[in-house]
PDB file of N, CA and C in Angstrom:
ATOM      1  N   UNK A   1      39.606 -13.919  11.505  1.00  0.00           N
ATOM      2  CA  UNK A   1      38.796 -15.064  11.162  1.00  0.00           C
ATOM      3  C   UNK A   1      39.561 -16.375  11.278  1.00  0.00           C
ATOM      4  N   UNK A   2      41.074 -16.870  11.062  1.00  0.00           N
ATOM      5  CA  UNK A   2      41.716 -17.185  11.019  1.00  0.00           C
ATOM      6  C   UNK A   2      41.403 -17.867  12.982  1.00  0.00           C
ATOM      7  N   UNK A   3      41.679 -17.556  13.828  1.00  0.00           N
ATOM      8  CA  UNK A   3      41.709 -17.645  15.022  1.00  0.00           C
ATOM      9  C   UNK A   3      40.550 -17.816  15.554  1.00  0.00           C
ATOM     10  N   UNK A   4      39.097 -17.744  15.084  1.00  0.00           N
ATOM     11  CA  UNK A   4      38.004 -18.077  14.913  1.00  0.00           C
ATOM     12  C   UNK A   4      38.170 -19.792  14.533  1.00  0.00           C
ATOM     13  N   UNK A   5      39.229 -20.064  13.515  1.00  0.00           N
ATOM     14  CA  UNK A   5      39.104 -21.389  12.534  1.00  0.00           C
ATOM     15  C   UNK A   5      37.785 -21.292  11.538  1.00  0.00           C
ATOM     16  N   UNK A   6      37.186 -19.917  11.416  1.00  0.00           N
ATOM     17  CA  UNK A   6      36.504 -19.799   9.989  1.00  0.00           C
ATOM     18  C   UNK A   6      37.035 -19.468   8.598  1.00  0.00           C
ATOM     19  N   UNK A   7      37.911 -19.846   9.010  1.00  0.00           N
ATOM     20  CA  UNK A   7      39.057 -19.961   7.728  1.00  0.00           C
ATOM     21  C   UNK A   7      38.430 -21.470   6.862  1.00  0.00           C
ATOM     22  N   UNK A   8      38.584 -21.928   7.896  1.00  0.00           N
ATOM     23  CA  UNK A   8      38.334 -23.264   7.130  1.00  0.00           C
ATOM     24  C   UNK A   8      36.910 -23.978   6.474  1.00  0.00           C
ATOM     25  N   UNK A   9      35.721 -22.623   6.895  1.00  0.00           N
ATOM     26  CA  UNK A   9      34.179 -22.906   6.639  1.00  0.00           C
ATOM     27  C   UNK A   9      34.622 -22.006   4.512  1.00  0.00           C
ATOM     28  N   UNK A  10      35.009 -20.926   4.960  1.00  0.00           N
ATOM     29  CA  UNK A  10      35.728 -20.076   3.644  1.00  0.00           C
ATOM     30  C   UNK A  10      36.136 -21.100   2.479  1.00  0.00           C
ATOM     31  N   UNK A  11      37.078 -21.947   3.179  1.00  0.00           N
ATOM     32  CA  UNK A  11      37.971 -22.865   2.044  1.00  0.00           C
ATOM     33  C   UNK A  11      36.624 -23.858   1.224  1.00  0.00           C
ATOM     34  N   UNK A  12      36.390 -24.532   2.498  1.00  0.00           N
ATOM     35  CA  UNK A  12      35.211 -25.159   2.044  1.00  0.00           C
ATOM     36  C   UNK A  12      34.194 -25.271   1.123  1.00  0.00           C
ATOM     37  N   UNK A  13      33.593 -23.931   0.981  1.00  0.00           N
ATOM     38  CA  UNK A  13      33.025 -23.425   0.400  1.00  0.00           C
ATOM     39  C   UNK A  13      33.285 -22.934  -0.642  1.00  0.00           C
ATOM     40  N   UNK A  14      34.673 -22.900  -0.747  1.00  0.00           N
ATOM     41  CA  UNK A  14      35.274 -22.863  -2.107  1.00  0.00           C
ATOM     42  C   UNK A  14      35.670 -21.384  -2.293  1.00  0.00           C
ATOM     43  N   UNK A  15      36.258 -20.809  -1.142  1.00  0.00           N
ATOM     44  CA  UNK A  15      36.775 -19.528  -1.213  1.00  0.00           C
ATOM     45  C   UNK A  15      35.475 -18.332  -2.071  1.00  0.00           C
ATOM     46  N   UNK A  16      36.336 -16.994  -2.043  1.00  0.00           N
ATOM     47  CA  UNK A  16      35.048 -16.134  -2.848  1.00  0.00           C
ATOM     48  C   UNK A  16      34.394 -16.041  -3.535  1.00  0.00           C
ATOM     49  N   UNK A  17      34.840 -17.502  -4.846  1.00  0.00           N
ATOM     50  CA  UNK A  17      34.212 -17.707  -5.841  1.00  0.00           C
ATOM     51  C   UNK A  17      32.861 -18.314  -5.454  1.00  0.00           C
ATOM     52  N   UNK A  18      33.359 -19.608  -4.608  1.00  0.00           N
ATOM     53  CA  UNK A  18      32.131 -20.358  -3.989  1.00  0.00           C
ATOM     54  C   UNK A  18      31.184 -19.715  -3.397  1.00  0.00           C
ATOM     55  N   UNK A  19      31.630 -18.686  -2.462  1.00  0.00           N
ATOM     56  CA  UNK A  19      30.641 -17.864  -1.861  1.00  0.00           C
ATOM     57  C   UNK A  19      29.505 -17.419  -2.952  1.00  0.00           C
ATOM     58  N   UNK A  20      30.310 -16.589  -3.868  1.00  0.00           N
ATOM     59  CA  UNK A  20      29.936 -15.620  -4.683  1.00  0.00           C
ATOM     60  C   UNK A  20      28.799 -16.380  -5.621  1.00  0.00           C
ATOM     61  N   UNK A  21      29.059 -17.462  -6.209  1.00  0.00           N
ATOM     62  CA  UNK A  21      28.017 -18.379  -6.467  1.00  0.00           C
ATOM     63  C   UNK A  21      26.873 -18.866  -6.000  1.00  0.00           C
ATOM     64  N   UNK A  22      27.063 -18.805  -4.459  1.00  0.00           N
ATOM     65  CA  UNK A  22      26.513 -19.145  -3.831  1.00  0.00           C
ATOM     66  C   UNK A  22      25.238 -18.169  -3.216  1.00  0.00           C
ATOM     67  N   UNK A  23      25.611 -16.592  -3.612  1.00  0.00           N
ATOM     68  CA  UNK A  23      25.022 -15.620  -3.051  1.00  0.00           C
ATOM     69  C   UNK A  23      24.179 -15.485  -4.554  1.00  0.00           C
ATOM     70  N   UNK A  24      24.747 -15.482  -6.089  1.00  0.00           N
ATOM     71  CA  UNK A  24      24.213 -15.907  -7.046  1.00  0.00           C
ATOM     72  C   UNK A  24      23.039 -16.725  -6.515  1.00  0.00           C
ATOM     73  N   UNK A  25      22.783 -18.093  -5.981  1.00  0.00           N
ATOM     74  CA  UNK A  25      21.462 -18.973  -6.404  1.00  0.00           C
ATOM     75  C   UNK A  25      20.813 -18.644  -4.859  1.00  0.00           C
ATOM     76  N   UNK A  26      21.160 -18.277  -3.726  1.00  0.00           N
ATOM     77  CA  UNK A  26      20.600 -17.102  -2.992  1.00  0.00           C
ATOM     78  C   UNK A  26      19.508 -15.807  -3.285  1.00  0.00           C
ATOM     79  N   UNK A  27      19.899 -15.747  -4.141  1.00  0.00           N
ATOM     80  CA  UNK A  27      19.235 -14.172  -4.362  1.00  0.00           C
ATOM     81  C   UNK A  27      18.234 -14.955  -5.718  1.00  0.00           C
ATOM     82  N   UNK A  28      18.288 -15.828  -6.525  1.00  0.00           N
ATOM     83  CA  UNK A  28      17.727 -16.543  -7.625  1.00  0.00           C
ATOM     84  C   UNK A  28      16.146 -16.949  -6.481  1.00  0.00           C
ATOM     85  N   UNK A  29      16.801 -17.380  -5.208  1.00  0.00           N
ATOM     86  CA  UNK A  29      15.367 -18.120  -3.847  1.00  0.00           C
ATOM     87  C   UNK A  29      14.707 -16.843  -3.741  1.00  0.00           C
ATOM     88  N   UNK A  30      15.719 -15.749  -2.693  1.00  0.00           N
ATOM     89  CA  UNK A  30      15.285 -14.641  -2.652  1.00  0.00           C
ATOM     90  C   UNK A  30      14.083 -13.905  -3.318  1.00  0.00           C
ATOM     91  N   UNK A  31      14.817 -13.751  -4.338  1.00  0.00           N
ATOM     92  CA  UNK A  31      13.636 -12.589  -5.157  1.00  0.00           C
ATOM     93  C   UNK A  31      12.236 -13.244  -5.460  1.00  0.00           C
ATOM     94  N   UNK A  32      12.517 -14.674  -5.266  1.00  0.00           N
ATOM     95  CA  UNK A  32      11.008 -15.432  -5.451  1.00  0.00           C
ATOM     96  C   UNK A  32      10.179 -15.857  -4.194  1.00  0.00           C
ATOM     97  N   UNK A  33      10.618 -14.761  -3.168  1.00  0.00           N
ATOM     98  CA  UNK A  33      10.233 -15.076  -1.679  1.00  0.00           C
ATOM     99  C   UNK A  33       9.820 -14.268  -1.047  1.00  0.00           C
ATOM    100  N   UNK A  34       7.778 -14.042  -0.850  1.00  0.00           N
ATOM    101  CA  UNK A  34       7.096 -13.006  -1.192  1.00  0.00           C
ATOM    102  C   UNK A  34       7.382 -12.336   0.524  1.00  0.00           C
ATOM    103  N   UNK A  35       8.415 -12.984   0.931  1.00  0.00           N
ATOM    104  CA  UNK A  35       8.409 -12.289   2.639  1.00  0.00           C
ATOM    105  C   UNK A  35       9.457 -11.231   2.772  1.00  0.00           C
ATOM    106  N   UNK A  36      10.441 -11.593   1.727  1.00  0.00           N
ATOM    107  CA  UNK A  36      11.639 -10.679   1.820  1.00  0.00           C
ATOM    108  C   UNK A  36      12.008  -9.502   0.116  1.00  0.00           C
ATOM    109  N   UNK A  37      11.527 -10.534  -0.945  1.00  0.00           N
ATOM    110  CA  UNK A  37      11.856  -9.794  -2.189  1.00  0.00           C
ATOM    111  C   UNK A  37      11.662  -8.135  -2.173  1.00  0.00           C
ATOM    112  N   UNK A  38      10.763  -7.612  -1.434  1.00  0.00           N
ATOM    113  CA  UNK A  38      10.909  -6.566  -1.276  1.00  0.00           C
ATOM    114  C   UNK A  38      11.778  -5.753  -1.061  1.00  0.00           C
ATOM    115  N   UNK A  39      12.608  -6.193   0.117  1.00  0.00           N
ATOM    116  CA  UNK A  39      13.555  -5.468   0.887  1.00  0.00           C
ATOM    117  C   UNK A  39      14.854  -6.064  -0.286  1.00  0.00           C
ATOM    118  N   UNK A  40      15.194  -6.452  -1.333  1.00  0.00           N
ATOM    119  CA  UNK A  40      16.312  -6.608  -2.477  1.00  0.00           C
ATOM    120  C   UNK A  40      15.837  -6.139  -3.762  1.00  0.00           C
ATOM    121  N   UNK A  41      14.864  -5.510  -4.167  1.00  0.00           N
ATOM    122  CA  UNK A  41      14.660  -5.743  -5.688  1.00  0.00           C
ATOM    123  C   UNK A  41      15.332  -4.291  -6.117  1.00  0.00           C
ATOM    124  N   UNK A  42      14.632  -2.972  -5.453  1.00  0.00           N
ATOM    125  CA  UNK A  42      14.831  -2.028  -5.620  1.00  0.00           C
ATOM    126  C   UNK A  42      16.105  -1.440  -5.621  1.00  0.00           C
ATOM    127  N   UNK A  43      17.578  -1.968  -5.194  1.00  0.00           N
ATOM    128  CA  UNK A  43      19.087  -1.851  -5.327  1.00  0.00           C
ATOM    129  C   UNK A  43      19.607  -2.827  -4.882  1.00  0.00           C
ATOM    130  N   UNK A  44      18.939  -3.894  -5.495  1.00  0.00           N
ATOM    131  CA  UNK A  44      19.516  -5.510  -5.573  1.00  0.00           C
ATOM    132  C   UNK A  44      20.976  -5.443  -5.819  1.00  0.00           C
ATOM    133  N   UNK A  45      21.627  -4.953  -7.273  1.00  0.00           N
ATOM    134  CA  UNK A  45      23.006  -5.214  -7.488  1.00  0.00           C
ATOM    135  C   UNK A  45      23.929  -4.376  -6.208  1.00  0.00           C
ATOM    136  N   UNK A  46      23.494  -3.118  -5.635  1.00  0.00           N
ATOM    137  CA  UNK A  46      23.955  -3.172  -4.723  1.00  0.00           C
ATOM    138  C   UNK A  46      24.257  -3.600  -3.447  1.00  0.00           C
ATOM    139  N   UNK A  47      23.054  -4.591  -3.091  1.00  0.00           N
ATOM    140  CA  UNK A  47      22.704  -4.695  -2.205  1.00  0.00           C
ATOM    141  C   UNK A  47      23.438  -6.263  -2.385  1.00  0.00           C
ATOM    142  N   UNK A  48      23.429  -6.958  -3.299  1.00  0.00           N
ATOM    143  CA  UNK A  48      23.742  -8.129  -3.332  1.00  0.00           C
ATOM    144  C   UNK A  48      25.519  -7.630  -3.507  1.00  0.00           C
ATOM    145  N   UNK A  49      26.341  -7.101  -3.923  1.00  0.00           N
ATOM    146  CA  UNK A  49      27.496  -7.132  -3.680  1.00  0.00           C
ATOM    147  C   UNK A  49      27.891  -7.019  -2.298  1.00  0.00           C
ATOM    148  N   UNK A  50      26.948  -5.775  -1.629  1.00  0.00           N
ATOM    149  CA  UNK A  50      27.494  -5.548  -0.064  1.00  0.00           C
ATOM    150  C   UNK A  50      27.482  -6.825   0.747  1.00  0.00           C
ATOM    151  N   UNK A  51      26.411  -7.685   0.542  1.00  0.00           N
ATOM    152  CA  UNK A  51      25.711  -8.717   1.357  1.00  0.00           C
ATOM    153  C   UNK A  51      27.466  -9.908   1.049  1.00  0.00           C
ATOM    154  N   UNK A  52      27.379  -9.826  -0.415  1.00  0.00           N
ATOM    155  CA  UNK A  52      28.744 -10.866  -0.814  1.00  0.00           C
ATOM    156  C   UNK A  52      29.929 -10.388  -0.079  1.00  0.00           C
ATOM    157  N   UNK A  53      30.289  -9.410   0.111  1.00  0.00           N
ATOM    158  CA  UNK A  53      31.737  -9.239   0.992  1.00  0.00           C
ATOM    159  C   UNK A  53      31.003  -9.643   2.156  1.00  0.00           C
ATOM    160  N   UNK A  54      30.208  -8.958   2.631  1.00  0.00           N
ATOM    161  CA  UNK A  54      29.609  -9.219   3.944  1.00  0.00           C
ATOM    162  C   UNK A  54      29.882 -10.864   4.839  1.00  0.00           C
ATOM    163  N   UNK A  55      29.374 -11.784   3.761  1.00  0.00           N
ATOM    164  CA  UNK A  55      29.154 -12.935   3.964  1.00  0.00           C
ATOM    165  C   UNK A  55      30.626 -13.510   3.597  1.00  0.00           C
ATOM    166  N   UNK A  56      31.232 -13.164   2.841  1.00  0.00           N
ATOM    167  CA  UNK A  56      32.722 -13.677   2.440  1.00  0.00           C
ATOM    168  C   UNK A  56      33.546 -13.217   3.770  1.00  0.00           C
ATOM    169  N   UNK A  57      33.522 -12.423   4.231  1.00  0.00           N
ATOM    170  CA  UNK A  57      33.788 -12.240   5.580  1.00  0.00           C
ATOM    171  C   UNK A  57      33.593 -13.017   7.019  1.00  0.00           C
ATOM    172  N   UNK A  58      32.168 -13.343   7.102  1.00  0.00           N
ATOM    173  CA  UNK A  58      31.604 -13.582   7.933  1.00  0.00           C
ATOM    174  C   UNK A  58      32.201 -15.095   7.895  1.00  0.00           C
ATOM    175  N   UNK A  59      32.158 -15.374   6.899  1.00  0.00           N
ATOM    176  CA  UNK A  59      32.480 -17.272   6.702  1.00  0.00           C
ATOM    177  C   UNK A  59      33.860 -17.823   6.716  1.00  0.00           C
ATOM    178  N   UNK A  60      34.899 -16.162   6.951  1.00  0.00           N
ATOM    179  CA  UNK A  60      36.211 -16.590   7.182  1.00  0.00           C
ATOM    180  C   UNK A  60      37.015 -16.383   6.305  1.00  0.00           C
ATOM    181  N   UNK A  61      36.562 -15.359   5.134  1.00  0.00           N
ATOM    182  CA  UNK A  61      37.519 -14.726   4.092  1.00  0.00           C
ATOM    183  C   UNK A  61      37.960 -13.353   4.442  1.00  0.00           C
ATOM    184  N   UNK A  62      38.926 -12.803   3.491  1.00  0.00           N
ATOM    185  CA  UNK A  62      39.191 -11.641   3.730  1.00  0.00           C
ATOM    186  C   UNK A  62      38.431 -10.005   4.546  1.00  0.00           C
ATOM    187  N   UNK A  63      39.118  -9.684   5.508  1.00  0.00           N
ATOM    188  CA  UNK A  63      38.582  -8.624   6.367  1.00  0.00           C
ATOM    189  C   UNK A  63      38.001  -7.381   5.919  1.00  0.00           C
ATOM    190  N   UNK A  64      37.007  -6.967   4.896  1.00  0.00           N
ATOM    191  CA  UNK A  64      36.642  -6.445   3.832  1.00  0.00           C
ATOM    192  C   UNK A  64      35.842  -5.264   3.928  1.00  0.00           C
ATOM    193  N   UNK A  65      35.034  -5.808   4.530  1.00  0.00           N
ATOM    194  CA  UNK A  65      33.488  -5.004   4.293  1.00  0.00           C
ATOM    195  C   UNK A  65      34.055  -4.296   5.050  1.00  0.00           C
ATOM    196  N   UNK A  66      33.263  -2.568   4.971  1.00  0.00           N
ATOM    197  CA  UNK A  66      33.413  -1.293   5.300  1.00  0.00           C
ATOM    198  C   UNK A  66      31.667  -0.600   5.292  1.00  0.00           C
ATOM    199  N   UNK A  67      30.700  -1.278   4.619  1.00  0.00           N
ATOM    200  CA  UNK A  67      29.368  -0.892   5.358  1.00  0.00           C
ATOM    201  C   UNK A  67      28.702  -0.656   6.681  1.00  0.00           C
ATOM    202  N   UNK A  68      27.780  -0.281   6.740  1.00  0.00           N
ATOM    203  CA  UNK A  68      27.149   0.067   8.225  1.00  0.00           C
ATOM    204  C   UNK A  68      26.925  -1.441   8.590  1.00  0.00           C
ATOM    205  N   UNK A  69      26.954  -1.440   9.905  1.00  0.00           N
ATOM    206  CA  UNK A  69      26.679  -2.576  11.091  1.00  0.00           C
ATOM    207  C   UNK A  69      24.918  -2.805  10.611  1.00  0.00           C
ATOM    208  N   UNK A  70      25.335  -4.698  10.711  1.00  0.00           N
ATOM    209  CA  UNK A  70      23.429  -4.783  10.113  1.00  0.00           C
ATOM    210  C   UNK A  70      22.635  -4.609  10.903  1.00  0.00           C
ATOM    211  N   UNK A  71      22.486  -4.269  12.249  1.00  0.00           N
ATOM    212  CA  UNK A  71      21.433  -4.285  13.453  1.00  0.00           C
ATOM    213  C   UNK A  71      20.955  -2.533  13.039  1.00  0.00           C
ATOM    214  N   UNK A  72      21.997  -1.554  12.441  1.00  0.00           N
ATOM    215  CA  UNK A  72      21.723   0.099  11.980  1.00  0.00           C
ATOM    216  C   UNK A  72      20.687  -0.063  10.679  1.00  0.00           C
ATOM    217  N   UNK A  73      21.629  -1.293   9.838  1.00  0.00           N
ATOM    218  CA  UNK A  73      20.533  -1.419   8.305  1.00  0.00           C
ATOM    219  C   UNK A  73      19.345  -2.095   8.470  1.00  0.00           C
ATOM    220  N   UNK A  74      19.040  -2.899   9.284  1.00  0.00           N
ATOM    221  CA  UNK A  74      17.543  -3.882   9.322  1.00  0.00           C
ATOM    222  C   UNK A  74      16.931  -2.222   9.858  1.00  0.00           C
ATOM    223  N   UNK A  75      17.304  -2.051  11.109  1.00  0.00           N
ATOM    224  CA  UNK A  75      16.842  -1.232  12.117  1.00  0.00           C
ATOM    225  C   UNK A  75      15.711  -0.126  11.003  1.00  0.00           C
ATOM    226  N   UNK A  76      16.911   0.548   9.721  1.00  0.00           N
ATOM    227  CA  UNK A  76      16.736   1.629   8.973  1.00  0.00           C
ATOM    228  C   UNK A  76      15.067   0.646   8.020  1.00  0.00           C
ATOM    229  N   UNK A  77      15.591  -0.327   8.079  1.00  0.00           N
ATOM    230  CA  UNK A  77      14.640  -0.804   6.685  1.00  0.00           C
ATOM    231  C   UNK A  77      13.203  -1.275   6.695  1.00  0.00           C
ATOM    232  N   UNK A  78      13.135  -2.048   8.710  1.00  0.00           N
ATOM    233  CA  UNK A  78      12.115  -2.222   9.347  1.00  0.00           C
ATOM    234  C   UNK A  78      12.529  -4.045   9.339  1.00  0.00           C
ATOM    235  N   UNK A  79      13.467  -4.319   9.363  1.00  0.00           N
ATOM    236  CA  UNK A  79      13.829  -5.725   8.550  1.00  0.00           C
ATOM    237  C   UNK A  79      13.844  -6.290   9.946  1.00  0.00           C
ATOM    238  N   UNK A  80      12.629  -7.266  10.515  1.00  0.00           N
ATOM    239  CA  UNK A  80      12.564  -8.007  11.947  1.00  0.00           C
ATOM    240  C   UNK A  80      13.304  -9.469  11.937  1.00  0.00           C
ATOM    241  N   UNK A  81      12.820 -10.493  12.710  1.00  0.00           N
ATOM    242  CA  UNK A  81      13.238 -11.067  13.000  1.00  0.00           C
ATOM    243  C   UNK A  81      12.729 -11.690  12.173  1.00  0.00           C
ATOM    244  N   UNK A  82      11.177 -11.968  11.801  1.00  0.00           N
ATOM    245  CA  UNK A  82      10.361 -12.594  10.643  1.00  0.00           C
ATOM    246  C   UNK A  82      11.539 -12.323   9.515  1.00  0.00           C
ATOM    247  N   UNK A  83      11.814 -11.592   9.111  1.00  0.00           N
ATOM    248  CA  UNK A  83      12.641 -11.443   7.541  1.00  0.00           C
ATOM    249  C   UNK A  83      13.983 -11.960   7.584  1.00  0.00           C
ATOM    250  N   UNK A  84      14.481 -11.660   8.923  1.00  0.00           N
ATOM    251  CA  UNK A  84      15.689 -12.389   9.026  1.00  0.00           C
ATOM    252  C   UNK A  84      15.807 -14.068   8.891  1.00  0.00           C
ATOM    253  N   UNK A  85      15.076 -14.566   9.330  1.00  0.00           N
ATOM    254  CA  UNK A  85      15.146 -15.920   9.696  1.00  0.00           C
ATOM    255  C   UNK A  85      13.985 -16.422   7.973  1.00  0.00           C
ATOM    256  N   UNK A  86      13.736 -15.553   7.340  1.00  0.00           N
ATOM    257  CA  UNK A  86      12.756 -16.210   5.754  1.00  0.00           C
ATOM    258  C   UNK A  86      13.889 -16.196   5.070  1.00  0.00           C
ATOM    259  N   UNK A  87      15.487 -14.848   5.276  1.00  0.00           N
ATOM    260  CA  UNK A  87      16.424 -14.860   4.522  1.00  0.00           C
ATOM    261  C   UNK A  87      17.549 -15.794   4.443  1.00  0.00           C
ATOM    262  N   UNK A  88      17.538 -16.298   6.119  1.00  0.00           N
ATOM    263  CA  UNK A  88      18.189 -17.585   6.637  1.00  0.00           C
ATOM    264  C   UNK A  88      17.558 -19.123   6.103  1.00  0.00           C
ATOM    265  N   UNK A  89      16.569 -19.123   6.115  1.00  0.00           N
ATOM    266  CA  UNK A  89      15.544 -20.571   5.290  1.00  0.00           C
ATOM    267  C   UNK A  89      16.020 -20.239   3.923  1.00  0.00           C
ATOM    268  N   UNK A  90      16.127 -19.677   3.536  1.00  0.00           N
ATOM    269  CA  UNK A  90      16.489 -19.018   1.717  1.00  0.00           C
ATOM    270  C   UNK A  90      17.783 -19.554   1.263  1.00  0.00           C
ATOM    271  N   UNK A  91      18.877 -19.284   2.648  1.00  0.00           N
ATOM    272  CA  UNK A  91      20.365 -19.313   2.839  1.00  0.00           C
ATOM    273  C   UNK A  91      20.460 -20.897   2.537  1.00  0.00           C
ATOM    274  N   UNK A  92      19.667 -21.686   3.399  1.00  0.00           N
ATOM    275  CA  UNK A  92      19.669 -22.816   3.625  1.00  0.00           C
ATOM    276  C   UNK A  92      19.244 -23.571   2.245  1.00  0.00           C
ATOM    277  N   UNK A  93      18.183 -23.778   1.697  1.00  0.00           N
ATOM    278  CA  UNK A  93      17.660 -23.837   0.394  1.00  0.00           C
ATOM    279  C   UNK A  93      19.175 -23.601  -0.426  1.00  0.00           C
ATOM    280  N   UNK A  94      19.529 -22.735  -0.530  1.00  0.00           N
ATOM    281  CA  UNK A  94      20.506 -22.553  -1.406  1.00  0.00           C
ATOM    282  C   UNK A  94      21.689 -23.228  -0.793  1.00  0.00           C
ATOM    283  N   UNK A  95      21.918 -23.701   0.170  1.00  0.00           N
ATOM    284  CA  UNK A  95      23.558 -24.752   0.151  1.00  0.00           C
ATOM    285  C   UNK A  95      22.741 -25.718  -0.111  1.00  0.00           C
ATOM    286  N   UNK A  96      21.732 -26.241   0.397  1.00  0.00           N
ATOM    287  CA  UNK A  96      21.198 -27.253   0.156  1.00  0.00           C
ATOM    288  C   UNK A  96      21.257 -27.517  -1.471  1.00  0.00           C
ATOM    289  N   UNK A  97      20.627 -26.506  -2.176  1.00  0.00           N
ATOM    290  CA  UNK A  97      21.076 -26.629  -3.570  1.00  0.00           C
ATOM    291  C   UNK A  97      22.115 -27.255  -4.427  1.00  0.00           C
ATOM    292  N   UNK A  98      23.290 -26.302  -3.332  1.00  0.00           N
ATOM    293  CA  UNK A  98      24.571 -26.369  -4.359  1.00  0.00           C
ATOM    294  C   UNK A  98      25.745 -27.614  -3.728  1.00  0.00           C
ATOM    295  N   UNK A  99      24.199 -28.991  -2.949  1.00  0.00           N
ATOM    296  CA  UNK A  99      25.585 -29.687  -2.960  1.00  0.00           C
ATOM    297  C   UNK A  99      25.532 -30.079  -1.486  1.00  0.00           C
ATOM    298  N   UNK A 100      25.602 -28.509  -0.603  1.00  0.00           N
ATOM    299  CA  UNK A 100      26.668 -29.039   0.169  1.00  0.00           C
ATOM    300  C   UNK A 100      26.239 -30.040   1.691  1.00  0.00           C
ATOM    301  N   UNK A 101      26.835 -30.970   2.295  1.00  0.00           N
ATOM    302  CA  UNK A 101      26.510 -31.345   3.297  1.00  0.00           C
ATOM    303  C   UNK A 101      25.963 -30.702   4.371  1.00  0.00           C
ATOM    304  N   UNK A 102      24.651 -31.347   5.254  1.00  0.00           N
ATOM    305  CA  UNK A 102      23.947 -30.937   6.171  1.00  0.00           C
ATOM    306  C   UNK A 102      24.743 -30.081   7.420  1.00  0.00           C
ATOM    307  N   UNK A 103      25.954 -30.990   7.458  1.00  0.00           N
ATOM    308  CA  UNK A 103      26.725 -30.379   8.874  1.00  0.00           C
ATOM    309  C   UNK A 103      27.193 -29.157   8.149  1.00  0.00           C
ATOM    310  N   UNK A 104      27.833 -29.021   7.140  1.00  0.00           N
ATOM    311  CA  UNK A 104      28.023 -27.859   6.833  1.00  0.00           C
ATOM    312  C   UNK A 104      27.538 -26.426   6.585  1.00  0.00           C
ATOM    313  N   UNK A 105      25.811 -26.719   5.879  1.00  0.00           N
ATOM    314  CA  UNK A 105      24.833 -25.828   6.111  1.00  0.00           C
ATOM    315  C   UNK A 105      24.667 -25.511   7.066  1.00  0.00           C
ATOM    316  N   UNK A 106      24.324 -26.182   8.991  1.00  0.00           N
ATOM    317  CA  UNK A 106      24.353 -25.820   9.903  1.00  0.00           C
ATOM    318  C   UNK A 106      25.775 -25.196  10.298  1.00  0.00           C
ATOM    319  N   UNK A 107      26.661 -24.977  10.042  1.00  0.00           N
ATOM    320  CA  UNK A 107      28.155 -24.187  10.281  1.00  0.00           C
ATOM    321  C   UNK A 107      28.015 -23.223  10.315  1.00  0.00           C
ATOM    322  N   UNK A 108      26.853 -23.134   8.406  1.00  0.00           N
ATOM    323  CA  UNK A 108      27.375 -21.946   7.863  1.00  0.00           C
ATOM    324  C   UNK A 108      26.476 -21.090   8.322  1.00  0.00           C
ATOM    325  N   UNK A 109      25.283 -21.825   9.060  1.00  0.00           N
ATOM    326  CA  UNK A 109      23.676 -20.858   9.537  1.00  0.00           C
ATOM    327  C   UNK A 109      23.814 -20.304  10.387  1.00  0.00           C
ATOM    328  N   UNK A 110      24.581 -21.203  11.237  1.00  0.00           N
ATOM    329  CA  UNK A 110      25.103 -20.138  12.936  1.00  0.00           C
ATOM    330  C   UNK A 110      25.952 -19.624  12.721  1.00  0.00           C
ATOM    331  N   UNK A 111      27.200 -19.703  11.931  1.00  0.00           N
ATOM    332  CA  UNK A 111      28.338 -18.149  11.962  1.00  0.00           C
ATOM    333  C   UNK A 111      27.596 -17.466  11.335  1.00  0.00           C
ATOM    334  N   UNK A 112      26.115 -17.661  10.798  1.00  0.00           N
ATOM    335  CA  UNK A 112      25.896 -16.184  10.107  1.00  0.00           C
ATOM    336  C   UNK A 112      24.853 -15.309  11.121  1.00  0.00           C
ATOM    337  N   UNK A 113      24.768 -16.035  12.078  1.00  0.00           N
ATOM    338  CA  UNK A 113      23.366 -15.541  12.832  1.00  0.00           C
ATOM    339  C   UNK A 113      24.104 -14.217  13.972  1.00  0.00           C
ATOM    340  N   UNK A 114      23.127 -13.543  14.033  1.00  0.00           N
ATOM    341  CA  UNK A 114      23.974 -12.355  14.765  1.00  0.00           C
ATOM    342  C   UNK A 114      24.046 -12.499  16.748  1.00  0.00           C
TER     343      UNK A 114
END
């Protein structure tokens, strides 16, 4: 991630804590978002820790996660492009929330997009 320079989207964001907060008022949009709450309620705490390394990763933190590849988990869950992109508007809502600058929300929308 480092050689990426998503090291520096990580710092930004205030390292794992920030993330982790951040996946906190995420999932607060989430569960009140009649397009996706479905696919989190039923093993939310699990599902929301995997998603937090996941994303602590993805944004340029530690090399972590050890779950299945997400194109195997949507694939398994029926999770399209519609749900992807209501969970991405959700994503957004929530930096928007916590603060952070526009250029930065767009950083953080495309390193997360597959």
């Amino acid at each position: 991630n480092v050689e990426k320079g998503k090291d520096q989207l990580f710092k930004r964001l205030g390292e794992s804590a920030g993330i982790t907060q951040l996946i906190d008022s995420l999932y607060n949009i989430a569960l009140m978002d009649a397009r996706i709450k479905d696919f989190l309620t039923e093993h939310k705490d699990r599902i929301k820790a995997a998603q937090t390394i996941y994303i602590v990763e993805m944004l340029g933190g530690p090399k972590s996660y050890k779950g299945k590849e997400l194109p195997e988990i949507h694939k398994t869950l029926n999770i399209n492009d519609y749900h992807f992109d209501a969970f991405m508007a959700d994503f957004a809502r929530a930096l928007m929330g916590g603060g952070h600058p526009e250029a930065l929300i767009d950083e953080v929308l495309v390193s997360l997009e597959p």
